[in-house]
N, C-alpha and C. Protein backbone atom coordinates (compact mmCIF):
# COMPACT_ATOMS: atom_id res chain seq x y z
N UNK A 1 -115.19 -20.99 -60.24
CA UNK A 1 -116.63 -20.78 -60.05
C UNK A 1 -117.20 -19.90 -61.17
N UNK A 2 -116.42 -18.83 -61.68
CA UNK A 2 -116.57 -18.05 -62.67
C UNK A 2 -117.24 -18.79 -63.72
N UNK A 3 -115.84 -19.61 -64.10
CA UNK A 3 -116.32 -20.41 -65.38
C UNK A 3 -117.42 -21.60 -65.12
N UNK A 4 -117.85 -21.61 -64.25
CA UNK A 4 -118.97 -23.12 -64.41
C UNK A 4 -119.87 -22.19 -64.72
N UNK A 5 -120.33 -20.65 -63.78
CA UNK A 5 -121.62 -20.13 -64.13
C UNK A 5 -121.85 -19.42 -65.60
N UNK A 6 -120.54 -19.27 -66.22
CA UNK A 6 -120.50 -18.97 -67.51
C UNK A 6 -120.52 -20.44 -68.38
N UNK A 7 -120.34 -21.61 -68.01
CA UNK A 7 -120.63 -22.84 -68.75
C UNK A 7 -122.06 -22.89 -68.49
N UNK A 8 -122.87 -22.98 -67.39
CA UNK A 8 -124.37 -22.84 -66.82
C UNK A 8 -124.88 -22.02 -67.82
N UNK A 9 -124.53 -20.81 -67.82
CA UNK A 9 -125.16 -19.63 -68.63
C UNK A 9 -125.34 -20.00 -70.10
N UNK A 10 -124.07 -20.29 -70.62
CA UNK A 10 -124.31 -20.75 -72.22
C UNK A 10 -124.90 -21.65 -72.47
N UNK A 11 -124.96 -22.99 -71.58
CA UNK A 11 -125.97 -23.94 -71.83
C UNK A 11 -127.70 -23.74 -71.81
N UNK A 12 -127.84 -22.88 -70.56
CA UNK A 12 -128.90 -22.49 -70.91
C UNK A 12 -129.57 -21.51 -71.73
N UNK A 13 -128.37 -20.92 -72.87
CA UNK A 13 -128.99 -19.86 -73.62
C UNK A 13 -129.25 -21.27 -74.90
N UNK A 14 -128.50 -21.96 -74.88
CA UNK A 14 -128.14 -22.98 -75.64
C UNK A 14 -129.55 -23.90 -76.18
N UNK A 15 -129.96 -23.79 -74.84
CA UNK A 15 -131.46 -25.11 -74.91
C UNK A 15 -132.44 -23.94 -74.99
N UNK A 16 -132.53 -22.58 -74.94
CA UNK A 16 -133.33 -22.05 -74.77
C UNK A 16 -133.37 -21.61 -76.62
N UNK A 17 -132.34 -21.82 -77.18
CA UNK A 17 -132.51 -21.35 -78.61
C UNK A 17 -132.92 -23.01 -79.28
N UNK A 18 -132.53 -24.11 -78.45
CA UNK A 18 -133.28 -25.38 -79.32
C UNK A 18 -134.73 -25.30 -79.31
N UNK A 19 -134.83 -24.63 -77.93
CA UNK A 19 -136.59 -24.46 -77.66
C UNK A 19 -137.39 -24.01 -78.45
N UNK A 20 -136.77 -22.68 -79.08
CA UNK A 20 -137.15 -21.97 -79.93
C UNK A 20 -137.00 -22.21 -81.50
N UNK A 21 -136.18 -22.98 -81.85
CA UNK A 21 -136.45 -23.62 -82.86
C UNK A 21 -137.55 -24.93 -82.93
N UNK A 22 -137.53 -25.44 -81.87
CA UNK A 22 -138.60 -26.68 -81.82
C UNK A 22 -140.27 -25.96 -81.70
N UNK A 23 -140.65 -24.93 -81.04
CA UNK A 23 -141.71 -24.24 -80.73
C UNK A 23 -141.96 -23.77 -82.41
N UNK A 24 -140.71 -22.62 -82.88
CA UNK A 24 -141.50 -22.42 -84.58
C UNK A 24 -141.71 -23.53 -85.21
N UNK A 25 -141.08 -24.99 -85.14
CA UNK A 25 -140.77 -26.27 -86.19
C UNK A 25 -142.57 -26.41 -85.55
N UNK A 26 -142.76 -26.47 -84.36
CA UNK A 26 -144.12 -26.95 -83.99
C UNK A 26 -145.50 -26.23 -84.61
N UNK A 27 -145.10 -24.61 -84.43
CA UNK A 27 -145.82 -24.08 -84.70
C UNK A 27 -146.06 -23.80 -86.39
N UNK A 28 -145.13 -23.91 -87.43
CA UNK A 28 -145.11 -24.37 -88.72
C UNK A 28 -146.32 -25.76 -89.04
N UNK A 29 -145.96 -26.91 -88.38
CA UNK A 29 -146.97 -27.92 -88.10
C UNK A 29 -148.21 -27.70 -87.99
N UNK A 30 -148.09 -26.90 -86.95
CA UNK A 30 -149.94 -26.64 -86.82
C UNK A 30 -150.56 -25.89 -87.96
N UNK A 31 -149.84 -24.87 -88.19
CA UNK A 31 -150.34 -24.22 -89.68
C UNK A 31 -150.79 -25.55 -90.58
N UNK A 32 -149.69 -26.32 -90.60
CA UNK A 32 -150.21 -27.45 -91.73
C UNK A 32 -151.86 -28.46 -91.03
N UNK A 33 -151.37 -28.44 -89.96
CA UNK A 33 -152.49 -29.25 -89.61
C UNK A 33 -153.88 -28.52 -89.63
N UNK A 34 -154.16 -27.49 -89.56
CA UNK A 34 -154.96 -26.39 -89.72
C UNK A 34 -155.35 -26.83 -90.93
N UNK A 35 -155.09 -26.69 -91.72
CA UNK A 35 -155.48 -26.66 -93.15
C UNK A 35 -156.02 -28.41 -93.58
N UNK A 36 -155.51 -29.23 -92.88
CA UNK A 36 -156.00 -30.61 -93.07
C UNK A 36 -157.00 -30.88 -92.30
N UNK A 37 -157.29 -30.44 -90.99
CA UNK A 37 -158.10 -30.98 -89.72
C UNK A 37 -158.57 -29.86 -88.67
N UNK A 38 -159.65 -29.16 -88.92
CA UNK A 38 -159.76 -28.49 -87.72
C UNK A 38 -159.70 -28.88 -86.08
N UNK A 39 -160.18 -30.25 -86.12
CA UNK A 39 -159.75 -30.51 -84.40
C UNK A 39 -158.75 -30.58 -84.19
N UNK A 40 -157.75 -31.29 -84.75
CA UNK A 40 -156.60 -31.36 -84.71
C UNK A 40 -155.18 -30.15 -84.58
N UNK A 41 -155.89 -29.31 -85.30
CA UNK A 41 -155.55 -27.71 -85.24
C UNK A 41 -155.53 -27.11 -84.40
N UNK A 42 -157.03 -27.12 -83.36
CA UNK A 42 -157.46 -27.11 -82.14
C UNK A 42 -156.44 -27.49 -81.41
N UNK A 43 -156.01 -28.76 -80.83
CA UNK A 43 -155.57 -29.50 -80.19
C UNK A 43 -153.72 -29.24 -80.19
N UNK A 44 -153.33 -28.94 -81.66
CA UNK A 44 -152.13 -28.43 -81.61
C UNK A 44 -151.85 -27.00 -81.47
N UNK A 45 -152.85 -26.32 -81.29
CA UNK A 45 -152.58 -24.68 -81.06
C UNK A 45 -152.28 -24.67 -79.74
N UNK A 46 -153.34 -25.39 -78.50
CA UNK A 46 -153.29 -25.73 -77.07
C UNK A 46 -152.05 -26.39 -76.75
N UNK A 47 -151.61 -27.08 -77.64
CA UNK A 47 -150.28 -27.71 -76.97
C UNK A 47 -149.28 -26.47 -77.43
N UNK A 48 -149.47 -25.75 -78.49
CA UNK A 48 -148.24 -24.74 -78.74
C UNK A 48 -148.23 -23.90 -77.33
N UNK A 49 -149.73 -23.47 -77.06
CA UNK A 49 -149.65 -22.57 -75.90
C UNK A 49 -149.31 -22.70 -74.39
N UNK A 50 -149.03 -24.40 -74.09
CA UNK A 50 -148.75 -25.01 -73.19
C UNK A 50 -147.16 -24.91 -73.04
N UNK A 51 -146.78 -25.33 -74.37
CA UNK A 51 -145.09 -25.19 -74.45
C UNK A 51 -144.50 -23.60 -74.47
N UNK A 52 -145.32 -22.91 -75.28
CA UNK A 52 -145.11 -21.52 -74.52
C UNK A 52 -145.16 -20.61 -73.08
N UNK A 53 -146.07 -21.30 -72.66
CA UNK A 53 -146.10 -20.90 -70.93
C UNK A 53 -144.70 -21.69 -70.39
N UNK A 54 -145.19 -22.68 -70.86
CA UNK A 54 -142.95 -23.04 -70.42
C UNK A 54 -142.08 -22.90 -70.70
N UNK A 55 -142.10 -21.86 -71.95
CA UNK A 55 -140.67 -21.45 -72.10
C UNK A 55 -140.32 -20.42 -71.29
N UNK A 56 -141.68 -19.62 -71.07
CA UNK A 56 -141.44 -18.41 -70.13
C UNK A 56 -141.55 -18.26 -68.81
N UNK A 57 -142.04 -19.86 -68.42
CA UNK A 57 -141.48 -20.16 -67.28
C UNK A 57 -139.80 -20.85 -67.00
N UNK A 58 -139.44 -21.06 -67.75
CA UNK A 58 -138.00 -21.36 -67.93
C UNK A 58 -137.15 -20.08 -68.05
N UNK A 59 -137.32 -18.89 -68.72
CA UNK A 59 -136.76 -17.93 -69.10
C UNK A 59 -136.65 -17.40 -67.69
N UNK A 60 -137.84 -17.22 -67.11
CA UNK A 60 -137.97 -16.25 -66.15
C UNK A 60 -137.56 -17.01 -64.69
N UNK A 61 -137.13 -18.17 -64.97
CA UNK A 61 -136.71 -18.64 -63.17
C UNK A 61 -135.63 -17.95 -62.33
């Protein structure tokens, strides 16, 4: 039992550091899109802040 919640545990530190690379890769993006498209900028800042409320709803369950 030990080891599954320590297999549990690392997996979820695991997806929680892909998260976080996919959230900066996203948030890099929007910088670019910013500079090409203000609505669009708009529209990807709101989705950054959407995926951020879920990471920290994931963190914190």
């Amino acid at each position: 039992l030990k080891l599954e919640c320590e297999k549990l545990a690392s997996e979820k530190t695991e997806m929680q550091r892909h998260y976080v690379m996919y959230y900066e890769m996203s948030y890099g993006l929007n910088i670019e899109m910013h500079k090409q498209d203000p609505v669009s900028y708009l529209w990807k800042k709101a989705w950054c802040s959407i995926c951020k409320l879920h990471y920290f709803r994931l963190i914190h369950k």
